[in-house]
C-alpha atoms as a PDB file:
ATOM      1  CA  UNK A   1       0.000   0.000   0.000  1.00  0.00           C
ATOM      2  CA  UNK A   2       1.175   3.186  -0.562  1.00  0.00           C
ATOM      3  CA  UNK A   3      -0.449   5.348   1.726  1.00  0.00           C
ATOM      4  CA  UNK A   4      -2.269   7.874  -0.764  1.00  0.00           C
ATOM      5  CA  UNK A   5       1.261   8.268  -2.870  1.00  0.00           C
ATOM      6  CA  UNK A   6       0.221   7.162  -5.555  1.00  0.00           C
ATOM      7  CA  UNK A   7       0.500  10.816  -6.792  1.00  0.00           C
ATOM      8  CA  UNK A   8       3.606  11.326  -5.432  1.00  0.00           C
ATOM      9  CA  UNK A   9       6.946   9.967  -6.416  1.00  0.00           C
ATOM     10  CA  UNK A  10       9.735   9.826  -3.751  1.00  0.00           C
ATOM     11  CA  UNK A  11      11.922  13.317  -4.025  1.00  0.00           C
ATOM     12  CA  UNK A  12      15.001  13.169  -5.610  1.00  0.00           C
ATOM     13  CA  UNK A  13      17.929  15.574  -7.369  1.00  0.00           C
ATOM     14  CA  UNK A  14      15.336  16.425 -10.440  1.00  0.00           C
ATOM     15  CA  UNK A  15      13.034  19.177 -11.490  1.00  0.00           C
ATOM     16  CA  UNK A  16      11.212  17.711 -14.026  1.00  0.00           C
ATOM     17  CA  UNK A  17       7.492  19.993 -14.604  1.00  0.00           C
ATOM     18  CA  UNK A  18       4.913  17.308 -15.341  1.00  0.00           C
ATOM     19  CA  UNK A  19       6.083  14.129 -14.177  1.00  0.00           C
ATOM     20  CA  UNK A  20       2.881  13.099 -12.836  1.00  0.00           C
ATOM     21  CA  UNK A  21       2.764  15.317  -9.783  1.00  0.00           C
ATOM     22  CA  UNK A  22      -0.448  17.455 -10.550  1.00  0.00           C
ATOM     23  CA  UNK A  23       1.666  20.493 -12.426  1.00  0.00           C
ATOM     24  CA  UNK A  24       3.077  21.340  -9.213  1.00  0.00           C
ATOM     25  CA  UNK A  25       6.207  21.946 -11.214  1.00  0.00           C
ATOM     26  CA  UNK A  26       8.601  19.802  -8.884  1.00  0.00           C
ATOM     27  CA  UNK A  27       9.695  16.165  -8.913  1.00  0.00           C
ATOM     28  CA  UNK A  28       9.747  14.273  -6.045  1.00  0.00           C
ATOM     29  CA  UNK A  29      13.388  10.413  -4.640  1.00  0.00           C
ATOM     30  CA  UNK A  30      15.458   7.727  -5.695  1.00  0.00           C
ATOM     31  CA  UNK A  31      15.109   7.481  -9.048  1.00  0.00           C
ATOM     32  CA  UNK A  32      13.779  10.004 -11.292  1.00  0.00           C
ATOM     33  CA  UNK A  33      15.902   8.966 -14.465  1.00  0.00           C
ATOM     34  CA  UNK A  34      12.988   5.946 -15.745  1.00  0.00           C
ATOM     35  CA  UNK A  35      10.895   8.826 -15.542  1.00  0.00           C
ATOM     36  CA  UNK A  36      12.075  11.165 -18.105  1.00  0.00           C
ATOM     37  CA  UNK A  37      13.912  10.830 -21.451  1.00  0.00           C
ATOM     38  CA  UNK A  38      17.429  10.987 -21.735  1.00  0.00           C
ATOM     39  CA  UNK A  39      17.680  12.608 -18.355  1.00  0.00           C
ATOM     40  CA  UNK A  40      20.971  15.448 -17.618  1.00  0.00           C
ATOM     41  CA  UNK A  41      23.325  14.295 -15.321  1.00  0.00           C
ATOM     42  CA  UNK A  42      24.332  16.563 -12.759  1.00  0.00           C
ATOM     43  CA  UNK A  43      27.593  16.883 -10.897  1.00  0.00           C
ATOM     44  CA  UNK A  44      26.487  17.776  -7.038  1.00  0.00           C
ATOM     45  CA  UNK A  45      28.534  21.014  -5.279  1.00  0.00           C
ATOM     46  CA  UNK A  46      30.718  18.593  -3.202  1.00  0.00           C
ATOM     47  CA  UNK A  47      32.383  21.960  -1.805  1.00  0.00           C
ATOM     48  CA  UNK A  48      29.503  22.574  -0.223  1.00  0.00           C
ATOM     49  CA  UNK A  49      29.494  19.413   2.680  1.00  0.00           C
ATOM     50  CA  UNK A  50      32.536  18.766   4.338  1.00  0.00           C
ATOM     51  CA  UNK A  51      34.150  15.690   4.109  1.00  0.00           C
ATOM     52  CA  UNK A  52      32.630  14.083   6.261  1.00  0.00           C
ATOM     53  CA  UNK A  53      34.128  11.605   9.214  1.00  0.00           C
ATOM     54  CA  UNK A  54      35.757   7.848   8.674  1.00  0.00           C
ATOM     55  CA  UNK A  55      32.986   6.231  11.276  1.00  0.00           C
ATOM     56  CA  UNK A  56      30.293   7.838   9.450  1.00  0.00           C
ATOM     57  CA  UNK A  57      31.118   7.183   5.785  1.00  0.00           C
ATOM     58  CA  UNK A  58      31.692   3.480   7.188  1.00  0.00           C
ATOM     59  CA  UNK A  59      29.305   3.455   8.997  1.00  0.00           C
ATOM     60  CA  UNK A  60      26.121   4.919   6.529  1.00  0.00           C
ATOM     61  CA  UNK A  61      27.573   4.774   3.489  1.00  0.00           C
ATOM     62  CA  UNK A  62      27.257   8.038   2.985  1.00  0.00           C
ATOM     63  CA  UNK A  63      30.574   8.543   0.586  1.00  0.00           C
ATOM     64  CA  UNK A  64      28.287   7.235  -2.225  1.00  0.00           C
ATOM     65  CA  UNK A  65      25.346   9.774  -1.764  1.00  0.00           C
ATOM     66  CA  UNK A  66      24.580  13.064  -3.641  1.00  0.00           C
ATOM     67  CA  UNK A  67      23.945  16.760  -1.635  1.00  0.00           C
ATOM     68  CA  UNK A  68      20.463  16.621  -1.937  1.00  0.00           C
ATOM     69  CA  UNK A  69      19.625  20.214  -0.270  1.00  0.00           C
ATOM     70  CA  UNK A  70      21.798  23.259  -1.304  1.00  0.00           C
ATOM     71  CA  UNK A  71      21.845  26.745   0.286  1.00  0.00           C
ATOM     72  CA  UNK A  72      23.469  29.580  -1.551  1.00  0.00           C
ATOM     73  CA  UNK A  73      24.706  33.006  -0.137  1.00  0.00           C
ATOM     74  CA  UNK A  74      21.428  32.959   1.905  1.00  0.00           C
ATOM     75  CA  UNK A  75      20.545  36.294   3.367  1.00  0.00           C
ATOM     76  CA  UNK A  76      17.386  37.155   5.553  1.00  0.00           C
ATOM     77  CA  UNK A  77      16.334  40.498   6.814  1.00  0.00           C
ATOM     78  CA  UNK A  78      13.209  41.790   9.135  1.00  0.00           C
ATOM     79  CA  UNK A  79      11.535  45.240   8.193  1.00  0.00           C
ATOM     80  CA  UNK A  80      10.015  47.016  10.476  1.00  0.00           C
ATOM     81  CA  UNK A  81       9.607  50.529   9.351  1.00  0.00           C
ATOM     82  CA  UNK A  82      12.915  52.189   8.713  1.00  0.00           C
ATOM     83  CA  UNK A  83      14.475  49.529  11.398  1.00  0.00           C
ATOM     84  CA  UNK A  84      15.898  46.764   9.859  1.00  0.00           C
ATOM     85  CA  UNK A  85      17.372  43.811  11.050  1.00  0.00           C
ATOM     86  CA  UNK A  86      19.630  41.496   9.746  1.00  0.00           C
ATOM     87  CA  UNK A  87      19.499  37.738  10.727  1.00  0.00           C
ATOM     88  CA  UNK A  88      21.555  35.290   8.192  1.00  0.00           C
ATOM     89  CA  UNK A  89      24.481  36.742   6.376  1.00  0.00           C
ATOM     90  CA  UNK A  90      25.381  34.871   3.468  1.00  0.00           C
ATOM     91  CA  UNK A  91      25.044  31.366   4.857  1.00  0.00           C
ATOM     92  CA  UNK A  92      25.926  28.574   2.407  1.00  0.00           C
ATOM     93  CA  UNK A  93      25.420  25.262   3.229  1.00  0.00           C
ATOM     94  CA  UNK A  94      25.163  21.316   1.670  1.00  0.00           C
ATOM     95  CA  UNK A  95      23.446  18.177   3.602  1.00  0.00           C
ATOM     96  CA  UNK A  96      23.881  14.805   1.511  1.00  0.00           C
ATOM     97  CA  UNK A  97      21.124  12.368   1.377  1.00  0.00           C
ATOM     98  CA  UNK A  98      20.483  10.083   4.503  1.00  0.00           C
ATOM     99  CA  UNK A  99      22.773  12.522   6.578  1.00  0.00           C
ATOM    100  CA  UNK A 100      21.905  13.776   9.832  1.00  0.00           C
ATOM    101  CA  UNK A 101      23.529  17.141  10.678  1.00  0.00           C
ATOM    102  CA  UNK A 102      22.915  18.852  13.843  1.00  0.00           C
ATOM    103  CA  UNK A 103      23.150  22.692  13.959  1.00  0.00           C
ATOM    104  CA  UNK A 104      24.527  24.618  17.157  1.00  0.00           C
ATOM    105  CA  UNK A 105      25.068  28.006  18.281  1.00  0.00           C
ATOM    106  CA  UNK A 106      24.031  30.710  21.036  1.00  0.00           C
ATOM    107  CA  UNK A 107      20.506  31.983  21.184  1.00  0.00           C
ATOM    108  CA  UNK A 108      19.639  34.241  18.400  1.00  0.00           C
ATOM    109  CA  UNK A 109      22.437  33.422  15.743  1.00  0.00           C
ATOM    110  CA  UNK A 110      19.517  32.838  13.549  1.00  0.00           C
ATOM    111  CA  UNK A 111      19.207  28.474  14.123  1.00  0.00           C
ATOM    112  CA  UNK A 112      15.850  28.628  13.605  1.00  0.00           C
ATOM    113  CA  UNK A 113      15.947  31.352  10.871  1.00  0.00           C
ATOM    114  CA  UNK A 114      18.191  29.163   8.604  1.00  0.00           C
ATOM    115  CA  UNK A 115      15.537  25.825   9.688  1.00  0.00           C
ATOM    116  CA  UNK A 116      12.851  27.895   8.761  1.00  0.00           C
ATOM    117  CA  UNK A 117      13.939  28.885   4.916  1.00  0.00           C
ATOM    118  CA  UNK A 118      15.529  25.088   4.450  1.00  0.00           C
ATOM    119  CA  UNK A 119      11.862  24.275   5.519  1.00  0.00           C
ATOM    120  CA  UNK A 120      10.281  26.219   2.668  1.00  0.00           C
ATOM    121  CA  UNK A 121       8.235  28.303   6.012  1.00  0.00           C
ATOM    122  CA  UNK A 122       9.612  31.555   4.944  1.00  0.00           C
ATOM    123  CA  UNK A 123      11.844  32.789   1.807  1.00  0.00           C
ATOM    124  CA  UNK A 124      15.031  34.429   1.845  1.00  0.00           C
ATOM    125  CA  UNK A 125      15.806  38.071   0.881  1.00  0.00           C
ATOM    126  CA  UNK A 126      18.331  36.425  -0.921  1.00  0.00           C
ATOM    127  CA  UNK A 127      20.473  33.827  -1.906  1.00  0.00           C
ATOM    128  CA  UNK A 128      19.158  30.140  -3.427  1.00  0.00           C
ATOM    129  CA  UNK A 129      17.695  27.155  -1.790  1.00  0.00           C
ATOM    130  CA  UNK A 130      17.679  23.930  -3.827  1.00  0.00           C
ATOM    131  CA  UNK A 131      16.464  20.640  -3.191  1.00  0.00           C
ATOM    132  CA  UNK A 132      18.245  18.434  -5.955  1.00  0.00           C
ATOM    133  CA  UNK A 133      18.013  20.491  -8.727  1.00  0.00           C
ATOM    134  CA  UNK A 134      14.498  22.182  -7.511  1.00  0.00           C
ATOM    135  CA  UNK A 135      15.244  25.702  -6.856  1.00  0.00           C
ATOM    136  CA  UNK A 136      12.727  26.953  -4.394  1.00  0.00           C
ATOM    137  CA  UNK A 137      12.566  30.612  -5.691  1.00  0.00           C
ATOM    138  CA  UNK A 138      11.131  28.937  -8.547  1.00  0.00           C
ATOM    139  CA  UNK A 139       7.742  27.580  -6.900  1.00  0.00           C
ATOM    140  CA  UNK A 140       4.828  29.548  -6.590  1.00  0.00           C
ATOM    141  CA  UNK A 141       3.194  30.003  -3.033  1.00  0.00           C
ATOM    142  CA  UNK A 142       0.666  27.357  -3.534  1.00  0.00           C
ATOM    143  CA  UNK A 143       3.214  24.777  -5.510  1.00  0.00           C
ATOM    144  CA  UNK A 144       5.856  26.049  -1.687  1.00  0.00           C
ATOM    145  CA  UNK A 145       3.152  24.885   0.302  1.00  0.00           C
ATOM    146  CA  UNK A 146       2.400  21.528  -1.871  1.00  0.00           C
ATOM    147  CA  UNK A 147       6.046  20.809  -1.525  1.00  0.00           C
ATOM    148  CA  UNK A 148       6.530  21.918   2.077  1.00  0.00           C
ATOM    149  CA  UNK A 149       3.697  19.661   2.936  1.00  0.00           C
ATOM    150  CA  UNK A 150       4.779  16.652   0.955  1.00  0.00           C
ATOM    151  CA  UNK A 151       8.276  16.777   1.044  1.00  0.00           C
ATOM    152  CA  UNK A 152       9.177  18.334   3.968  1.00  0.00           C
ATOM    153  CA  UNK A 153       8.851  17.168   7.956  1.00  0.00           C
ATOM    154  CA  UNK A 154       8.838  19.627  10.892  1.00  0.00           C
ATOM    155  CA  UNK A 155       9.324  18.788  14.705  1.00  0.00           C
ATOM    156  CA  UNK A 156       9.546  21.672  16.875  1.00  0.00           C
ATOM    157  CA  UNK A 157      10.627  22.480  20.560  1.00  0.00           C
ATOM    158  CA  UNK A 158       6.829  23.111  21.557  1.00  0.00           C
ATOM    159  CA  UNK A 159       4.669  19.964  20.123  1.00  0.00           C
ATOM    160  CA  UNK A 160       2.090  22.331  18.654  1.00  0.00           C
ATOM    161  CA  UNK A 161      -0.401  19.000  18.822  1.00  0.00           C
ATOM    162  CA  UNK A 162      -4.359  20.225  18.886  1.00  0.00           C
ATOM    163  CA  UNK A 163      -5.488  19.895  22.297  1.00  0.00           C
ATOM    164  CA  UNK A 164      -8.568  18.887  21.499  1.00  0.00           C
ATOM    165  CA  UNK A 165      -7.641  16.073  18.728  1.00  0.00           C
ATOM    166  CA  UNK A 166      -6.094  12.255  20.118  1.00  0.00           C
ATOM    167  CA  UNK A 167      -2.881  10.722  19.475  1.00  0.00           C
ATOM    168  CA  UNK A 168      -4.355   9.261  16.657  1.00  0.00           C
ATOM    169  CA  UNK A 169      -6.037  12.205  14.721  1.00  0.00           C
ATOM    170  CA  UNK A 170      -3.287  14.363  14.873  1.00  0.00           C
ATOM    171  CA  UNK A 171      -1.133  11.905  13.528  1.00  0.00           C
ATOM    172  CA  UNK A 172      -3.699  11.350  10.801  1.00  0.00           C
ATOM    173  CA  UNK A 173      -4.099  14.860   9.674  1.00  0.00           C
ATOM    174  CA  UNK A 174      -1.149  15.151   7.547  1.00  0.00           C
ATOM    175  CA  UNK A 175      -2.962  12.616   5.296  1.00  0.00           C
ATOM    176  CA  UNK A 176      -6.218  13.469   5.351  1.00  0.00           C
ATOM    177  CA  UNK A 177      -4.747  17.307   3.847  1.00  0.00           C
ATOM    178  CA  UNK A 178      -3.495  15.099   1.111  1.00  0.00           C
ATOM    179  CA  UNK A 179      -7.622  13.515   0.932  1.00  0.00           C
ATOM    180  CA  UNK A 180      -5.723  10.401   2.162  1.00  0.00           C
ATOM    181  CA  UNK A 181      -9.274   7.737   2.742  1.00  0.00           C
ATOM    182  CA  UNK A 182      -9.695   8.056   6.266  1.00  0.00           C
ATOM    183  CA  UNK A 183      -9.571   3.909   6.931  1.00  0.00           C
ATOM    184  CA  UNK A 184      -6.263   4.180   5.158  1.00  0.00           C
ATOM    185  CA  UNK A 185      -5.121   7.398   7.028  1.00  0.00           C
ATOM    186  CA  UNK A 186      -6.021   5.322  10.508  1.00  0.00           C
ATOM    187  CA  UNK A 187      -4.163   2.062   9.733  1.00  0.00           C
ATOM    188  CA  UNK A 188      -1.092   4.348   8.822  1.00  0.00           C
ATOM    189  CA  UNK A 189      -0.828   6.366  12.019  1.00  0.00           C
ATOM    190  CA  UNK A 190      -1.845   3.406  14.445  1.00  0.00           C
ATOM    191  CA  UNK A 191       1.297   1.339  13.083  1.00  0.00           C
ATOM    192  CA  UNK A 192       3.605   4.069  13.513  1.00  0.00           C
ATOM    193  CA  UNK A 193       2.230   5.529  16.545  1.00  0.00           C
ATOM    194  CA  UNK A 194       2.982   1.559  17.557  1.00  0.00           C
ATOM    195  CA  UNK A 195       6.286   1.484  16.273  1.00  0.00           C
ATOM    196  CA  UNK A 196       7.272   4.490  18.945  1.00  0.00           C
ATOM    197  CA  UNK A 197       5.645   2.783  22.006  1.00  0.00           C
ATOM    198  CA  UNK A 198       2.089   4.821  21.877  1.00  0.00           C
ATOM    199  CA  UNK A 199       0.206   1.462  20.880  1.00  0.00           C
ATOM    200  CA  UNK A 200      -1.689   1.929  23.997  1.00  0.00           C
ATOM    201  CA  UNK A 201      -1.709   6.182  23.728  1.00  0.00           C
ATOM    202  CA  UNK A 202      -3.977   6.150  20.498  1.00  0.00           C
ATOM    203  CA  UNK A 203      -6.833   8.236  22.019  1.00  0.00           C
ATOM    204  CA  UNK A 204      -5.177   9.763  24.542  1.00  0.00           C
ATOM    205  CA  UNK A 205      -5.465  13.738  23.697  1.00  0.00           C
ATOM    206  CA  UNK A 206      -2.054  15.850  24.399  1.00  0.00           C
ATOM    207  CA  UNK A 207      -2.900  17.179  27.692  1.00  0.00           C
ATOM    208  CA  UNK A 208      -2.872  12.796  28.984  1.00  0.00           C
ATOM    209  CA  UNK A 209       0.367  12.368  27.633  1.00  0.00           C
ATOM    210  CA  UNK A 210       3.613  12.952  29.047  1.00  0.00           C
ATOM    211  CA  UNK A 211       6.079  15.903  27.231  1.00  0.00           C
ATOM    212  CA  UNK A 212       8.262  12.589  25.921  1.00  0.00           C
ATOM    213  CA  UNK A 213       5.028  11.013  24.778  1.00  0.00           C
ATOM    214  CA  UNK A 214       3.707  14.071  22.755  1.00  0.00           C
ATOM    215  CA  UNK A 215       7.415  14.626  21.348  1.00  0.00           C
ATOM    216  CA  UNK A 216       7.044  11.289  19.824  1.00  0.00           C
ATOM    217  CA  UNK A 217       3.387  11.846  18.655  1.00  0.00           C
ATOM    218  CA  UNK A 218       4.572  15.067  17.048  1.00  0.00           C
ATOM    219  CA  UNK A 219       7.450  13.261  15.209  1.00  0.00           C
ATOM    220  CA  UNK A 220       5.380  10.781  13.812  1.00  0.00           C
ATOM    221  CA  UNK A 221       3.490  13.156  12.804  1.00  0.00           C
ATOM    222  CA  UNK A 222       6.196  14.733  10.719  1.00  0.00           C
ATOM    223  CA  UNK A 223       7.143  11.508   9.087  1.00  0.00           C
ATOM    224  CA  UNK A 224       3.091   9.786   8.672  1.00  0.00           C
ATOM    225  CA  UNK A 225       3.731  11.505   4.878  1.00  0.00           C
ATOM    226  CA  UNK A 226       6.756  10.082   4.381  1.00  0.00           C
ATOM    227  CA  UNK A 227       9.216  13.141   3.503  1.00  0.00           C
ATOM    228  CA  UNK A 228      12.310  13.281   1.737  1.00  0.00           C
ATOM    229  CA  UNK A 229      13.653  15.652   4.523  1.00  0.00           C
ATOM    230  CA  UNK A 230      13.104  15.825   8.492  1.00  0.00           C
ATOM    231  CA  UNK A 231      13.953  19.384  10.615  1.00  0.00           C
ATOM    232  CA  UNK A 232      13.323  19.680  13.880  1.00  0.00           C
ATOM    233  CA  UNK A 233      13.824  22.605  15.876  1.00  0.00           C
ATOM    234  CA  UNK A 234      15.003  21.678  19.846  1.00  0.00           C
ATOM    235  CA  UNK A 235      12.852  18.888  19.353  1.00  0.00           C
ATOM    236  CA  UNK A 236      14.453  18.304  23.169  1.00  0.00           C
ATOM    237  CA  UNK A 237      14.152  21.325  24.341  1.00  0.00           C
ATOM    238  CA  UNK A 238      11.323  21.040  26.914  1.00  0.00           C
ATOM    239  CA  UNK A 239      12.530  17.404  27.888  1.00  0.00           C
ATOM    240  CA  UNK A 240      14.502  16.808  31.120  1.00  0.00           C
ATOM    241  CA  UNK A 241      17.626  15.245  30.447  1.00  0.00           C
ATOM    242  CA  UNK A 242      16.830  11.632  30.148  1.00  0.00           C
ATOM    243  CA  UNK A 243      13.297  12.445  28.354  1.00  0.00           C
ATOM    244  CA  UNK A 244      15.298  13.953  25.680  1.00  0.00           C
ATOM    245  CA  UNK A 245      18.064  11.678  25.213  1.00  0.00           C
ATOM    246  CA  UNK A 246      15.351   8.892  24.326  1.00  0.00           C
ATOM    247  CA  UNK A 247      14.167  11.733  21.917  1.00  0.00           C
ATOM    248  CA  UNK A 248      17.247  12.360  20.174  1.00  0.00           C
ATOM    249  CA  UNK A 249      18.019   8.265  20.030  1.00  0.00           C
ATOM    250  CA  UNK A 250      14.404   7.862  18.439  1.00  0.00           C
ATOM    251  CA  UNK A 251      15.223  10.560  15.734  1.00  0.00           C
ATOM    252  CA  UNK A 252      18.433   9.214  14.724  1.00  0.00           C
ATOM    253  CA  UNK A 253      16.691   5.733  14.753  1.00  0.00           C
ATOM    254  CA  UNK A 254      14.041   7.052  12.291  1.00  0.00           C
ATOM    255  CA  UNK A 255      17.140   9.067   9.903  1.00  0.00           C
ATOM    256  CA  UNK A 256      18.541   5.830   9.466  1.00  0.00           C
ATOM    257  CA  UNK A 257      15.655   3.503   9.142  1.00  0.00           C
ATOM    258  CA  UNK A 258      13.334   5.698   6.937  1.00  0.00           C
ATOM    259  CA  UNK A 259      16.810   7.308   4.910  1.00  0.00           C
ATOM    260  CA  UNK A 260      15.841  10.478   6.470  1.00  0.00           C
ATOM    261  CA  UNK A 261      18.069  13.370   5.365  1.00  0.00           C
ATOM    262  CA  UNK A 262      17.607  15.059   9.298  1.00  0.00           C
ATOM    263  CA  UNK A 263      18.602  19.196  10.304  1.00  0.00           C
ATOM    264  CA  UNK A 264      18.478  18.721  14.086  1.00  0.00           C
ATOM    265  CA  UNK A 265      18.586  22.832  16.427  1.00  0.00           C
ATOM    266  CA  UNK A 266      19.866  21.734  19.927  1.00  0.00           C
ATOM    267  CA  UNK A 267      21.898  23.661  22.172  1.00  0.00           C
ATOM    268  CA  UNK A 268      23.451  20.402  23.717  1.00  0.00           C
ATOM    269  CA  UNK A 269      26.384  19.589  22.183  1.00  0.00           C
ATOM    270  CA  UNK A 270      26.817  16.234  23.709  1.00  0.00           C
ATOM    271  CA  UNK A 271      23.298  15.285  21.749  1.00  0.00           C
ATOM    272  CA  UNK A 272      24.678  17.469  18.576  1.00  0.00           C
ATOM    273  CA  UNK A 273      28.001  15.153  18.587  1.00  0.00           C
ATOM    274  CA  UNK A 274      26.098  12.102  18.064  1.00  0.00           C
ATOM    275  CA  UNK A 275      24.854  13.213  14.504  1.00  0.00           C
ATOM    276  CA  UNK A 276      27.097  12.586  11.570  1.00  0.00           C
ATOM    277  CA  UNK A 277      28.222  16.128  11.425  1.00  0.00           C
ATOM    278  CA  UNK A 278      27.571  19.406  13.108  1.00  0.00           C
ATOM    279  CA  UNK A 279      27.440  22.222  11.787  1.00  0.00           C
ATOM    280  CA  UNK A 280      27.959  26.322  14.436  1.00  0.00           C
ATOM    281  CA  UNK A 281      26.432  29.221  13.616  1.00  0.00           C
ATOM    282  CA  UNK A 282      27.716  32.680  15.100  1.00  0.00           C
ATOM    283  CA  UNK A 283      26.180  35.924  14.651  1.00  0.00           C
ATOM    284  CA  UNK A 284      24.212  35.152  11.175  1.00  0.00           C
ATOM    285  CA  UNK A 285      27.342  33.189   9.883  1.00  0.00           C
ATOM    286  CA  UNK A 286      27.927  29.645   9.154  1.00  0.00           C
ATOM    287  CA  UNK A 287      31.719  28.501  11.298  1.00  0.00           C
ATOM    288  CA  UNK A 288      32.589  25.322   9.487  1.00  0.00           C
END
């Protein structure tokens, strides 16, 4: 079964306008090629990731994957009146497929800033965003929000679950956006609301469950659709210590089972050292 993708193919490194995916004007993993003629190979900006560490190439195999999202020069500015204020300044970044790449810095470095235009919630005053070779600029608003919702899976440091929804419903909504049958929906968030330990949490609304059990509802969530790429946003943040070190285990569980290519925001850099790379942020600026 394919969970109401039958629309949908898996995102991947091509743009390719009318592939099947309603006009939205973007392709969507692995691959693409048997689904266009006499496709153009493309050479990925190596320059932009890092070589990345012995353990982890052995490890994931990750020497033989493509960059699959590509930030250029990106700037981002706030307006308000004559006041302006600048956040990102000229960030450039690469994350390969399947890699999991936490980003670190102090408070107001612009973390979430960067998560948010790499999550297709805001666009840049400048610079280029590419998934593959989809260039974001490119979309429309309404094609941004089809990919953002299809392509694209957000955890953030505050669940933002509806209180007045179950487990189970708010897993399911993601789908039923997508007019996902409902029976279908159901069956697909019960076995991976099972899969996390909330077999027994199904219609338990957020205010029953615990702040680790409503972290976990929230990432399934994010992943119930299936996306190409996972951010989260101090997805640990509001955990105590051992709450969120289950957290953090659970996501890098579900990068490497589900070939998640993951963005995690923490501020603890023992969790951060656990992904395969990590990338600091100071004052607008990418360090590495």
């Amino acid at each position: 079964m394919n969970w109401c993708r039958a629309d949908i193919l898996p995102l991947t490194a091509l743009d390719v306008p009318g592939s099947g995916d309603r006009g939205s004007g973007f392709a969507v993993r692995p691959n693409l090629e048997s689904h266009i003629p006499n496709p153009e190979p493309r050479t990925p900006n190596l320059m932009l990731a890092p070589r990345l560490g012995v353990r982890v190439i052995q490890e994931r195999g990750l020497a033989e994957t493509s960059v699959l999202v590509e930030a250029y020069d990106l700037e981002k500015e706030y307006r308000s009146g004559p006041e302006s204020l600048r956040v990102l300044k000229g960030v450039t970044i690469g994350i390969r497929e399947r890699e999991m790449v936490s980003l670190v810095g102090a408070s107001g470095v612009g973390k979430s800033t960067l998560l948010h235009l790499l999550g297709a919630l805001e666009r840049p005053t400048s610079g280029e965003i590419r998934y593959g070779e989809t260039a974001l600029s490119s979309l429309s608003d309404s094609a941004l929000a089809e990919f953002r919702n299809r392509q694209v899976g957000f955890v953030f440091q505050f669940h933002h679950l509806l209180p007045e929804f179950t487990a189970l419903e708010n897993v399911m909504l993601p789908l039923l956006i997508r007019r996902c049958p409902a029976v279908q929906a159901r069956e697909r968030a019960r076995t991976l609301l099972g899969q996390v330990g909330l077999g027994e949490r199904l219609r338990h609304r957020p205010g029953e469950l615990s702040g680790g059990e409503q972290q976990r509802v929230a990432m399934v969530r994010a992943l119930v659709g299936e996306p190409a790429v996972l951010l989260a946003d101090e997805p640990t943040g509001n955990l105590d210590s051992k709450t969120g070190e289950e957290t953090f285990e659970l996501l890098r569980q579900l990068n490497r089972e589900r070939r998640l290519t993951s963005v995690i925001v923490t501020h603890n850099e023992a969790l951060a050292s656990r992904a395969d790379r990590v990338l600091r942020m100071l004052d607008g600026r990418m360090m590495e």
